[in-house]
Structure formats: structure tokens, C-alpha cells
C-alpha atoms as a PDB file:
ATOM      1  CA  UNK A   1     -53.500   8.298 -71.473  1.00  0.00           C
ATOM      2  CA  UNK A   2     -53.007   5.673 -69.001  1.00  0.00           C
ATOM      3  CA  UNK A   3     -53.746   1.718 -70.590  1.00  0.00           C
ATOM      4  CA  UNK A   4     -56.483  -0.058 -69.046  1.00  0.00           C
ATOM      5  CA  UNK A   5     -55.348  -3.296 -70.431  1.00  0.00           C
ATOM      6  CA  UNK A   6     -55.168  -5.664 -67.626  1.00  0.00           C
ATOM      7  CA  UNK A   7     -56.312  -3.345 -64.949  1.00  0.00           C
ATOM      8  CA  UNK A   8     -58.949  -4.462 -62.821  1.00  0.00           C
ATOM      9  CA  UNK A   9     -62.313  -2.760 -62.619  1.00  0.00           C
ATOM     10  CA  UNK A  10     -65.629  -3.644 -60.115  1.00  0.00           C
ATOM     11  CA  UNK A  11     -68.941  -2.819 -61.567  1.00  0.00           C
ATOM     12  CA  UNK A  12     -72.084  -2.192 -59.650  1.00  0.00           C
ATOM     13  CA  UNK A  13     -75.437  -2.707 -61.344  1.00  0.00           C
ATOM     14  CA  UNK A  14     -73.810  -4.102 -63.571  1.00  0.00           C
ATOM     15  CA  UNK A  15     -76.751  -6.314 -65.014  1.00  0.00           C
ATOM     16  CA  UNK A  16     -78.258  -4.242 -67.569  1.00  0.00           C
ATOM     17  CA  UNK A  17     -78.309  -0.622 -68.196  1.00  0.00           C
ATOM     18  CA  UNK A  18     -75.186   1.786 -67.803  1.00  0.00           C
ATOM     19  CA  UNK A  19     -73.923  -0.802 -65.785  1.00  0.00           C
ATOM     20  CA  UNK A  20     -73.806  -3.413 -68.137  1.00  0.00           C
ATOM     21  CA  UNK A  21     -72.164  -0.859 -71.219  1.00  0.00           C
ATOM     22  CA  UNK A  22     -69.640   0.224 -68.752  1.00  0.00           C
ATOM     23  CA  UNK A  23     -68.522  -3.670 -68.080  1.00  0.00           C
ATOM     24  CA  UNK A  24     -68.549  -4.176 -71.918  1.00  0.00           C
ATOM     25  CA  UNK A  25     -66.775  -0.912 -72.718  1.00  0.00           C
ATOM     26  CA  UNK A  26     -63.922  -1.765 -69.965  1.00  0.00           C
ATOM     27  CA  UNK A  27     -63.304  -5.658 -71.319  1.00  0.00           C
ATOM     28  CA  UNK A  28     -63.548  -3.921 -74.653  1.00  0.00           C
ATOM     29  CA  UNK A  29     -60.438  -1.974 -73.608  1.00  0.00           C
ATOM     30  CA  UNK A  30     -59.082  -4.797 -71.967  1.00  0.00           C
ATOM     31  CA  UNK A  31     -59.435  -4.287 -68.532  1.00  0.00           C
ATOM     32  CA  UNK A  32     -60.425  -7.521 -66.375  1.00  0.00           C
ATOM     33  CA  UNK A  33     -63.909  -6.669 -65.213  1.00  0.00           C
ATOM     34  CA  UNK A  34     -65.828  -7.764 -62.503  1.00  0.00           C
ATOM     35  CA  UNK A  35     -69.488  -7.566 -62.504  1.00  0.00           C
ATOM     36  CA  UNK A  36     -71.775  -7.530 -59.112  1.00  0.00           C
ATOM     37  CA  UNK A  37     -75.242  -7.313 -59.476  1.00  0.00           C
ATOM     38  CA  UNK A  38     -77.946  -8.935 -57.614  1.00  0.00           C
ATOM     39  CA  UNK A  39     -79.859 -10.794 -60.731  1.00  0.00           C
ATOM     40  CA  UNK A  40     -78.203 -13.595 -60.785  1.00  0.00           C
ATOM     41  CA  UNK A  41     -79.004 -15.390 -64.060  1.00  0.00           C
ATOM     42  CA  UNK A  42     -78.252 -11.797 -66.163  1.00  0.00           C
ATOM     43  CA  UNK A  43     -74.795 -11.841 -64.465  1.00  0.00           C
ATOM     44  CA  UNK A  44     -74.133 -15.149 -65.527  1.00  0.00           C
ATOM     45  CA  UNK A  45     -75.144 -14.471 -69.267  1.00  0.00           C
ATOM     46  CA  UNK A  46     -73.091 -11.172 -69.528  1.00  0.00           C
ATOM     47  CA  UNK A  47     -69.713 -13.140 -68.330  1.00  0.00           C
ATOM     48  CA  UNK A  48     -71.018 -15.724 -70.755  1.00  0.00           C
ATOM     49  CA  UNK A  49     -70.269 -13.123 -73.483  1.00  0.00           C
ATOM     50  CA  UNK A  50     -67.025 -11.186 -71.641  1.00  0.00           C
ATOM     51  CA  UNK A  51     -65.220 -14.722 -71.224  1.00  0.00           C
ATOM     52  CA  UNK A  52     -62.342 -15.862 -68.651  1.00  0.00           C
ATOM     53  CA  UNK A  53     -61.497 -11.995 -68.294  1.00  0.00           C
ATOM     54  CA  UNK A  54     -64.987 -11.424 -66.310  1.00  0.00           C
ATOM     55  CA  UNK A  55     -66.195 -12.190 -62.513  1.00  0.00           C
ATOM     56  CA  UNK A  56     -69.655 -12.610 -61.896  1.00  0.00           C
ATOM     57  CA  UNK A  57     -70.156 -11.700 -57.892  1.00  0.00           C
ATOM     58  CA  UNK A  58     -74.283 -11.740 -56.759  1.00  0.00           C
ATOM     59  CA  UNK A  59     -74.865  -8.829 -54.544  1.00  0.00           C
ATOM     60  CA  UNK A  60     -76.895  -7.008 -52.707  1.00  0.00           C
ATOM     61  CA  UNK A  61     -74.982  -3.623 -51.971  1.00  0.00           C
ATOM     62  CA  UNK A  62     -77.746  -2.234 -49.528  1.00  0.00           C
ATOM     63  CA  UNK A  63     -76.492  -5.681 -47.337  1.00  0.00           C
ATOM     64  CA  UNK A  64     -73.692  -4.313 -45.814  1.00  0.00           C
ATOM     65  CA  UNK A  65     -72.531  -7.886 -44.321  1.00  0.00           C
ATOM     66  CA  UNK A  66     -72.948  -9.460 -47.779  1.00  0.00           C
ATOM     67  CA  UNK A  67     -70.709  -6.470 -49.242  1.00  0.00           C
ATOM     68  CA  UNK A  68     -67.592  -6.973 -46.774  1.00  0.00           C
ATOM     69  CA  UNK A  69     -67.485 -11.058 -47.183  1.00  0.00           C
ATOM     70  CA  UNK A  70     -67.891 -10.654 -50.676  1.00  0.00           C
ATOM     71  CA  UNK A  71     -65.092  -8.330 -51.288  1.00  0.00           C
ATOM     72  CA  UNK A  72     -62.906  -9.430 -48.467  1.00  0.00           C
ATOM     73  CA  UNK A  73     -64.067 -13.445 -49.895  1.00  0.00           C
ATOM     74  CA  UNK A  74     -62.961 -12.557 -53.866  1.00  0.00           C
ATOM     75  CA  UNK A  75     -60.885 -15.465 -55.188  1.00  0.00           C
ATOM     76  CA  UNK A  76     -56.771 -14.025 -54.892  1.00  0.00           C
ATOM     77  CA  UNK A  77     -56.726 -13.018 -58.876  1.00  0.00           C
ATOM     78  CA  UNK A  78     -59.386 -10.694 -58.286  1.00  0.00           C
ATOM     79  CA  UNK A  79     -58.546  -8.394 -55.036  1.00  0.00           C
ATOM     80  CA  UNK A  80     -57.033  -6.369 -56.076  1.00  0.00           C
ATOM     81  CA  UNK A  81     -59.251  -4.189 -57.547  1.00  0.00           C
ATOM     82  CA  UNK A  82     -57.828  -0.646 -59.563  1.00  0.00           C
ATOM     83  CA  UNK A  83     -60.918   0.696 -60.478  1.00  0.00           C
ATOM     84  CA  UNK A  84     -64.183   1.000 -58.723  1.00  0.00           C
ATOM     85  CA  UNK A  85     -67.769   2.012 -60.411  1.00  0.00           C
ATOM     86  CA  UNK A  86     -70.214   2.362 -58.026  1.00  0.00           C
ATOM     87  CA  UNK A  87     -73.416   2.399 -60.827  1.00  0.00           C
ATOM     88  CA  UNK A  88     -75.896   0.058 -58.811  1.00  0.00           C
ATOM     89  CA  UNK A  89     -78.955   2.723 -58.559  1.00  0.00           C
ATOM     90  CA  UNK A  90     -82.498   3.435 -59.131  1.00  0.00           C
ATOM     91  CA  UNK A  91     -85.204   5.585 -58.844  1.00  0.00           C
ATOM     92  CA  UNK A  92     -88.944   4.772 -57.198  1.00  0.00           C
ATOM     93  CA  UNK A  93     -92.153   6.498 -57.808  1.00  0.00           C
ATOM     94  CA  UNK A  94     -92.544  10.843 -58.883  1.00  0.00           C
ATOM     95  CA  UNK A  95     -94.354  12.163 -55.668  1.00  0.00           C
ATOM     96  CA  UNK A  96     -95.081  14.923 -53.475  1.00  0.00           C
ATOM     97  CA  UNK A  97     -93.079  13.900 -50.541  1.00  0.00           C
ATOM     98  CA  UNK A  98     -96.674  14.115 -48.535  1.00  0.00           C
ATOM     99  CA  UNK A  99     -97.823  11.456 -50.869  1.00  0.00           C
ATOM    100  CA  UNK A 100     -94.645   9.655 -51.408  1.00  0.00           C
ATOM    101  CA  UNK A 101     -93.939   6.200 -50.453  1.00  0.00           C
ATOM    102  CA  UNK A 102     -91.696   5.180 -47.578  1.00  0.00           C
ATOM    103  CA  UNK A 103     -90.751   1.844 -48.771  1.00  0.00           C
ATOM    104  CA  UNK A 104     -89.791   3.289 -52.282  1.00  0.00           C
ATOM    105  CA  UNK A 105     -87.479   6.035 -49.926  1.00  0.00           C
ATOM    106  CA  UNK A 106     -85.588   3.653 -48.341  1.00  0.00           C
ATOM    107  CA  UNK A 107     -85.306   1.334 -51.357  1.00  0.00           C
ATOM    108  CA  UNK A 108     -83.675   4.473 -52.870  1.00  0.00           C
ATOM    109  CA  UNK A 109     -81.544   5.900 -49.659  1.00  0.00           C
ATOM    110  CA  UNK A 110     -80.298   1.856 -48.854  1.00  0.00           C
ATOM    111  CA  UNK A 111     -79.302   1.260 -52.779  1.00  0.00           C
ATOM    112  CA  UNK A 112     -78.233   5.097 -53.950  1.00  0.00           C
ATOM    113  CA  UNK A 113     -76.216   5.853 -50.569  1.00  0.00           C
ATOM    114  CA  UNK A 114     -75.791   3.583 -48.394  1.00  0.00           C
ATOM    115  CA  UNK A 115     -74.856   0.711 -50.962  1.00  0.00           C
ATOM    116  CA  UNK A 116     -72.509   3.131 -52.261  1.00  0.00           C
ATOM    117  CA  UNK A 117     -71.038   3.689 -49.063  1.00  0.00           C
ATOM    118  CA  UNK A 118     -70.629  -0.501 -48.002  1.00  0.00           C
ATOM    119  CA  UNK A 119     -68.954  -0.757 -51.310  1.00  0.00           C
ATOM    120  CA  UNK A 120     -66.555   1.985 -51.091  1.00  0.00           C
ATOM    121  CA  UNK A 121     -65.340   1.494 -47.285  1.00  0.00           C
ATOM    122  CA  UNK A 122     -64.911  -2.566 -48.687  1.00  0.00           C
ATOM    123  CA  UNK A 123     -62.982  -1.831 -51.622  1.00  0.00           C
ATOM    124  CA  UNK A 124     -60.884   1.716 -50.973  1.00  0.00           C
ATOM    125  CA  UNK A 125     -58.845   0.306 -48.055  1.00  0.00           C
ATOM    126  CA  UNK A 126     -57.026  -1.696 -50.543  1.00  0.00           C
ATOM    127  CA  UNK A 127     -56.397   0.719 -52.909  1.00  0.00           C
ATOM    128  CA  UNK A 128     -55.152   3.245 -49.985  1.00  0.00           C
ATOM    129  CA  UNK A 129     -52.210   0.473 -49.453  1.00  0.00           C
ATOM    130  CA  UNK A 130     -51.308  -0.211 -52.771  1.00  0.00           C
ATOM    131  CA  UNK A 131     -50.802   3.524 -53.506  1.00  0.00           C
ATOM    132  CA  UNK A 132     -53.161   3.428 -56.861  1.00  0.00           C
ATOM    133  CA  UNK A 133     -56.564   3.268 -57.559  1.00  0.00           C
ATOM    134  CA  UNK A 134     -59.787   5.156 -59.171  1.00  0.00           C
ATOM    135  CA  UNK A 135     -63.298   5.860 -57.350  1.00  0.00           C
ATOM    136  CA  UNK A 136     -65.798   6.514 -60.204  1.00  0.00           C
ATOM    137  CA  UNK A 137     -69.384   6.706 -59.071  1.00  0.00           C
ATOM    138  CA  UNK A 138     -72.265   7.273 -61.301  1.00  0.00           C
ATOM    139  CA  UNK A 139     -74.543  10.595 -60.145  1.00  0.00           C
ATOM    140  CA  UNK A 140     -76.979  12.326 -61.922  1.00  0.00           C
ATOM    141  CA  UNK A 141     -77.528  15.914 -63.556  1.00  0.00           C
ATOM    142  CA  UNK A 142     -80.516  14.890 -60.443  1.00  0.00           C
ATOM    143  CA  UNK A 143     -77.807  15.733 -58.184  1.00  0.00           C
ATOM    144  CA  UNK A 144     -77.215  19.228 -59.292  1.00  0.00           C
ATOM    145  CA  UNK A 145     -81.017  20.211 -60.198  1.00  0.00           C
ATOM    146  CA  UNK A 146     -84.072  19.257 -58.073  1.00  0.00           C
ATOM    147  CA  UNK A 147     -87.573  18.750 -60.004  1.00  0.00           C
ATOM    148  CA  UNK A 148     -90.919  18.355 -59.125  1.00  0.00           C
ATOM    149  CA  UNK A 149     -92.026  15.207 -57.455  1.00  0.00           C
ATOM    150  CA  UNK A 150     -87.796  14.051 -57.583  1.00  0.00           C
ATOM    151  CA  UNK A 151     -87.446  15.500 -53.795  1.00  0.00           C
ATOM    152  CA  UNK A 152     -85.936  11.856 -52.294  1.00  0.00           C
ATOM    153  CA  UNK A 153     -84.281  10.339 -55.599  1.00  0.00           C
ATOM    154  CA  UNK A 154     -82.820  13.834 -56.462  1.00  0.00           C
ATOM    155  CA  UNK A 155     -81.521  14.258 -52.725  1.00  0.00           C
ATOM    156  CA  UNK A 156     -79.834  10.590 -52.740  1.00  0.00           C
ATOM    157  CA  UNK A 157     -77.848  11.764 -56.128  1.00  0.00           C
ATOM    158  CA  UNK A 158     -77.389  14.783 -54.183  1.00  0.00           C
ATOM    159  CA  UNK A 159     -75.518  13.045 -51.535  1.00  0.00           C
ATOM    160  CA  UNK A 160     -73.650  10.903 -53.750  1.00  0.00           C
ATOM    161  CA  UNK A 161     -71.783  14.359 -55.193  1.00  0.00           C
ATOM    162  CA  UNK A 162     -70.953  15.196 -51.439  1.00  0.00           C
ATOM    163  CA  UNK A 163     -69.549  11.465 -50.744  1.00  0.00           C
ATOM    164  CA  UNK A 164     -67.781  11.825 -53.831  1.00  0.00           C
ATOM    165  CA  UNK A 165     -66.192  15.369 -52.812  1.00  0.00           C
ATOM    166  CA  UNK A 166     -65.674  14.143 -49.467  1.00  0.00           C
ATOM    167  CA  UNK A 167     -64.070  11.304 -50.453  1.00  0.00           C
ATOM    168  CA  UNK A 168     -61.441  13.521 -52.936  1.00  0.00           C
ATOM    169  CA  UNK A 169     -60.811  15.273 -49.410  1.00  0.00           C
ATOM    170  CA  UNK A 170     -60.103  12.155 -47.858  1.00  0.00           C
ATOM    171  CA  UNK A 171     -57.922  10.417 -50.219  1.00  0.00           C
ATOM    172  CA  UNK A 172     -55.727  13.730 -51.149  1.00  0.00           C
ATOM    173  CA  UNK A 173     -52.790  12.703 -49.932  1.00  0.00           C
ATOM    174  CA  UNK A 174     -52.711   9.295 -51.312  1.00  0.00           C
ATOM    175  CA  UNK A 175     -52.610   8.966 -55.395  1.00  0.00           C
ATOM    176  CA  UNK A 176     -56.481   7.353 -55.012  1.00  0.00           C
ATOM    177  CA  UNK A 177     -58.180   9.426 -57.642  1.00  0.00           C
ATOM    178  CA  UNK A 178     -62.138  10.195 -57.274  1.00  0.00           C
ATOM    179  CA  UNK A 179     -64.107  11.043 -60.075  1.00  0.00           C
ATOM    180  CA  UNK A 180     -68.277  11.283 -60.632  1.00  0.00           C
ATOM    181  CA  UNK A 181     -69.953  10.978 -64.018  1.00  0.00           C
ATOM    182  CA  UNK A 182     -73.460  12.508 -63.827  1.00  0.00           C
ATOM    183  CA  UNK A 183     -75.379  11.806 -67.149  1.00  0.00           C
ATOM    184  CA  UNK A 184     -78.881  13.459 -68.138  1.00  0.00           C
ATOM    185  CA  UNK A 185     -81.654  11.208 -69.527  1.00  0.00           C
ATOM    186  CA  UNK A 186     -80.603   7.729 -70.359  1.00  0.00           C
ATOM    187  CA  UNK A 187     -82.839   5.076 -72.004  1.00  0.00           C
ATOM    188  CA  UNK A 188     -82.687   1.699 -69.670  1.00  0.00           C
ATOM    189  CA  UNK A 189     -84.915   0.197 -67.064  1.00  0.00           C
ATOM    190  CA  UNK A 190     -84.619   3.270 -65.111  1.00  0.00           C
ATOM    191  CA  UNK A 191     -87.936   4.518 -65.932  1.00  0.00           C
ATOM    192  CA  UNK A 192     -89.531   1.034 -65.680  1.00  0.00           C
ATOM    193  CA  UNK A 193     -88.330   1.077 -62.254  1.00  0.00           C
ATOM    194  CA  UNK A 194     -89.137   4.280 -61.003  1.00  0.00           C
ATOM    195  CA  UNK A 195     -92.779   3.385 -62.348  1.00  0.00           C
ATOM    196  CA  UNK A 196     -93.291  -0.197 -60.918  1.00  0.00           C
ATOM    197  CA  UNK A 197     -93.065  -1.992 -64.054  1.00  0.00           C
ATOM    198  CA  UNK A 198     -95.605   0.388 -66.007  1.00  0.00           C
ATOM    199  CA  UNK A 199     -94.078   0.408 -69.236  1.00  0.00           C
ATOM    200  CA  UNK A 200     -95.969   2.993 -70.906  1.00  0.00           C
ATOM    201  CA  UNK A 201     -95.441   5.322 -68.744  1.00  0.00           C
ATOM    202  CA  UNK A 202     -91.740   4.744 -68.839  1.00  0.00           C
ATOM    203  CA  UNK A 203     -91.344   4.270 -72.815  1.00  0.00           C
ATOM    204  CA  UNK A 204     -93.349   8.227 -72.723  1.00  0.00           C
ATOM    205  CA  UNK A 205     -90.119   9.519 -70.708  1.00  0.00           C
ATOM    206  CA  UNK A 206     -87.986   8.801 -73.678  1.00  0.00           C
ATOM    207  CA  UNK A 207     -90.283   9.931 -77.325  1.00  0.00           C
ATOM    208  CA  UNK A 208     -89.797  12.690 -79.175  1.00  0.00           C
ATOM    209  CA  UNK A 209     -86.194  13.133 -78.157  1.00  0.00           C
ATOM    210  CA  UNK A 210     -82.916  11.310 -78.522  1.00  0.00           C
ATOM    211  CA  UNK A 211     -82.121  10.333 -75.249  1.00  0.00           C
ATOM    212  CA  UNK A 212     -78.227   8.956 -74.380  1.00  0.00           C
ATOM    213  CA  UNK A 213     -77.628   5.439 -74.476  1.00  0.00           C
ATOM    214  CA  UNK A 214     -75.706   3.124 -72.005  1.00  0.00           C
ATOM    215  CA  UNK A 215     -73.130   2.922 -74.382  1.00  0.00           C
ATOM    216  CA  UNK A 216     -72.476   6.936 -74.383  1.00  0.00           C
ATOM    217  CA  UNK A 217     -71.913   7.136 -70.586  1.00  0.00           C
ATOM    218  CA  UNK A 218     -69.794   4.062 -70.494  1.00  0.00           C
ATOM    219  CA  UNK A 219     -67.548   5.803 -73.210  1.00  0.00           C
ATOM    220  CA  UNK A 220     -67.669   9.042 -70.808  1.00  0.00           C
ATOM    221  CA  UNK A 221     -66.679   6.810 -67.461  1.00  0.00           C
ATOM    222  CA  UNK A 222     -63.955   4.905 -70.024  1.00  0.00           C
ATOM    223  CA  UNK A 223     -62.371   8.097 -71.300  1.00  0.00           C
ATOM    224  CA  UNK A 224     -62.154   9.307 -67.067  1.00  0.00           C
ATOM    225  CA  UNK A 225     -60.319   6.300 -66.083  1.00  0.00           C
ATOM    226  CA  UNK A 226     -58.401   6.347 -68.919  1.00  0.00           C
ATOM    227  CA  UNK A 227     -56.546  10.351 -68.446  1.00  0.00           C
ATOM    228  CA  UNK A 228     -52.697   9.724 -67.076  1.00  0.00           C
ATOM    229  CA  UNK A 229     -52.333   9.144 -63.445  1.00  0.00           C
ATOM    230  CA  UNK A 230     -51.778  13.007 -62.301  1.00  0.00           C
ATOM    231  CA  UNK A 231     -54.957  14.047 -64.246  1.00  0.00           C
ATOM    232  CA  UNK A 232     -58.382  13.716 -61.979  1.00  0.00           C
ATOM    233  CA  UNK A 233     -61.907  14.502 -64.196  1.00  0.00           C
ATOM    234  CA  UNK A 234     -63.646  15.302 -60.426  1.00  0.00           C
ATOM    235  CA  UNK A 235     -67.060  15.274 -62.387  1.00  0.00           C
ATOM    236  CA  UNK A 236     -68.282  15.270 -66.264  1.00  0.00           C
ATOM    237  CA  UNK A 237     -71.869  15.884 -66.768  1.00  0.00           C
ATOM    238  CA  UNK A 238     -73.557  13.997 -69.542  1.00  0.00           C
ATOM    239  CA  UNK A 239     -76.336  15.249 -71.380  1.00  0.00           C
ATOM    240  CA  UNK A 240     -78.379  14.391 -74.668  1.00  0.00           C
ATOM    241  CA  UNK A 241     -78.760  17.438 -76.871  1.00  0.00           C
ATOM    242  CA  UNK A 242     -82.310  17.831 -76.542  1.00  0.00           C
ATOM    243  CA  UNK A 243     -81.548  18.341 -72.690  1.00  0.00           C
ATOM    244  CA  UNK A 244     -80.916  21.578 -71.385  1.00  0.00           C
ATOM    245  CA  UNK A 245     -81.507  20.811 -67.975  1.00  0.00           C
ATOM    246  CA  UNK A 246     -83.602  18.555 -65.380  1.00  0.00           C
ATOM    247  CA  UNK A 247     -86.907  19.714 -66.733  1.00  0.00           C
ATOM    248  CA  UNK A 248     -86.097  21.367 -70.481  1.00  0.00           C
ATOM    249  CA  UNK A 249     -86.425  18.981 -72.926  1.00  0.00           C
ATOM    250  CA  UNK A 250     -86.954  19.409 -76.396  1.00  0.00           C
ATOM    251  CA  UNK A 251     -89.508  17.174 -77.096  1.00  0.00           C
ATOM    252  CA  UNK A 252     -90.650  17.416 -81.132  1.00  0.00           C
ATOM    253  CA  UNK A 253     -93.626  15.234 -80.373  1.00  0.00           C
END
């Protein structure tokens, strides 16, 4: 197992959700963390709790100007970054593509991968010249299965499995490892987001199940950085037990 004490990890999304468990799970095994998000004020009260060992960086990742002076303006302590976890995500609106909504397709194409994309040409450069370094992005089982109504949310997660391979292509010659976590049903904002703040209709995503937690796919994405240097986890799908796949859930309710 390699330590993560010390090393220094970049969090997207990292403002609630499996973003914010994954920062807490990496300062819980000592790594320096820093968390970019673009809510500002829930940044500031998760490095509140992480201490002097957390950076709070407001972002936009779908800006791809804001993404380059932001990592090329981190303070010298924090540049050099070992691990990257490209969480920030979402999910907006279940429709026919006929009856879809453009603006909720590009809100999910600029965040899911295109963000992804600013973030990773910013920060892998580095890591190409130091000779080290771990690529961790956050799919979706979405991005092996498509379901009804998913079409543009489940083809963004699909692209985000071919960056992810492409990028493994890329870096195989230098010791850059690239890894992708894909969980099943989580309970966070997810829902609430996809659903423009409805919360009923989010909280029924999530009854008569146990869904996963934050907190179980920020032990999976731990445990992936953690294997020894010549060991790559390419991808680890997630799922509760109830789930046996994008639309079979046991549901007891």
C-alpha cells in the first residue's frame, strides 16, 4: 500500500456530496487536500473543519480561463498536486431527448466533460514532469448502462470512461496512473439537482432501498489511490446491494 500521508490531493465538487466524503476521507488519511468547488461559503466551512492541511479554491470548472489561472495561480505549497479527483458533476432533468431541455444539456456536457477536461489538461502537465501522479475521476454505473429518459447525462458519463481510457493510453509511458470509480445510486443532492430543487421527487429515488453513501465511495476512491505505485485499479464499480443494475432495484416499498 502506498501512504497518503502528506500527499497532495485536488477535489472537484468538493462542496457536499461524494465530493465532500472524499476530501474528508483523504485528510482523514493524512493527505493535504485541496477542495475546489464553486459555493463559496460551503468551501469555506469544510476547511473550517479539515484545518491548516486544507485549500479552499472557488471554481467554476466549465470556465476554462478560470481553471488554468487558478491552477497555474495556486500559492507554491500547493502545486504540486499528486492526486487528482475530478468529482464536480451533476445530472439535469429525466427526458425524452425530443422533450429534453437544451440548457440542462449543456449544463451537463460543460460540467461532466468539458470541466473534466480544463481540469485535467491544467493539472496533468505537472504530474507528467515530476514522473508521479494519480488521475481518479468519478463516472457512473450511467456510463456503462443507458436508461430511459438518461440519453444526455448517461452519454456525458459515457464519455468520461473514454477520456479516462484515453487518457491511460496517453500517459503509458510515464508512471501517471489513471483510474475511474463508477458508483450506482448514491444519496446526495444529486437527485435534487437533476429535479430542479423538487425534493420529493428526489427523496422517492432513494426509499425502500439502502442506497450508498458519500462516505462508501470515498472509501472506494481512498483504497484506489492507496494500492503501491505499479498497481493501477483502471475502474471499480460501486453498487448498493439492492442494485443490480441501472434500472433493477429492489425496492421493498
Amino acid at each position: 500500500m502506498t501512504t497518503l500521508t502528506d500527499k497532495l490531493v485536488l477535489v472537484t465538487g468538493a462542496s457536499a456530496g461524494i465530493g465532500e466524503a472524499i476530501a474528508r476521507a483523504f485528510a482523514d488519511a493524512g493527505a493535504r487536500v485541496i477542495i475546489a468547488a464553486r459555493r463559496a461559503e460551503k468551501l469555506e466551512a469544510l476547511k473550517a473543519t479539515l484545518g491548516e492541511r486544507c485549500f479552499a479554491l472557488e471554481l467554476d470548472v466549465r470556465d476554462r480561463e478560470a481553471v488554468k489561472k487558478a491552477i497555474d495561480g495556486l500559492p507554491t505549497d500547493w502545486q504540486e498536486i499528486d492526486i487528482l479527483v475530478n468529482n464536480a458533476g451533476l445530472s439535469r432533468g429525466l427526458d425524452k431527448v425530443h422533450e429534453g431541455n437544451p440548457d440542462g444539456w449543456d449544463e451537463m456536457i460543460d460540467t461532466n466533460v468539458k470541466g473534466l477536461l480544463y481540469v485535467t489538461r491544467a493539472v496533468v502537465p505537472g504530474m507528467v514532469t515530476r514522473g508521479r501522479g494519480h488521475v481518479i475521476n468519478i463516472g457512473s454505473l450511467a456510463g456503462q448502462e443507458v436508461y430511459p429518459n438518461g440519453n444526455v447525462y448517461c452519454a456525458t458519463k459515457h464519455a468520461v470512461g473514454a477520456i479516462t481510457k484515453g487518457l491511460m493510453l496517453d500517459l503509458v509511458e510515464s508512471p501517471v496512473r489513471v483510474s475511474t470509480v463508477d458508483p450506482g445510486l448514491v444519496e446526495t443532492e444529486f437527485s435534487q439537482v437533476r429535479f430542479y430543487g423538487d425534493n420529493d421527487r428526489a427523496e422517492k429515488v432513494y426509499q425502500g432501498y439502502q442506497p450508498l453513501r458519500g462516505e462508501d465511495v470515498a472509501e472506494a476512491v481512498v483504497w484506489v489511490a492507496g494500492r503501491p505505485a505499479h498497481v493501477d485499479v483502471a475502474q471499480m464499480l460501486i453498487l448498493p446491494t439492492a442494485q443490480a443494475s441501472a434500472t433493477l432495484v429492489n425496492k421493498k416499498q
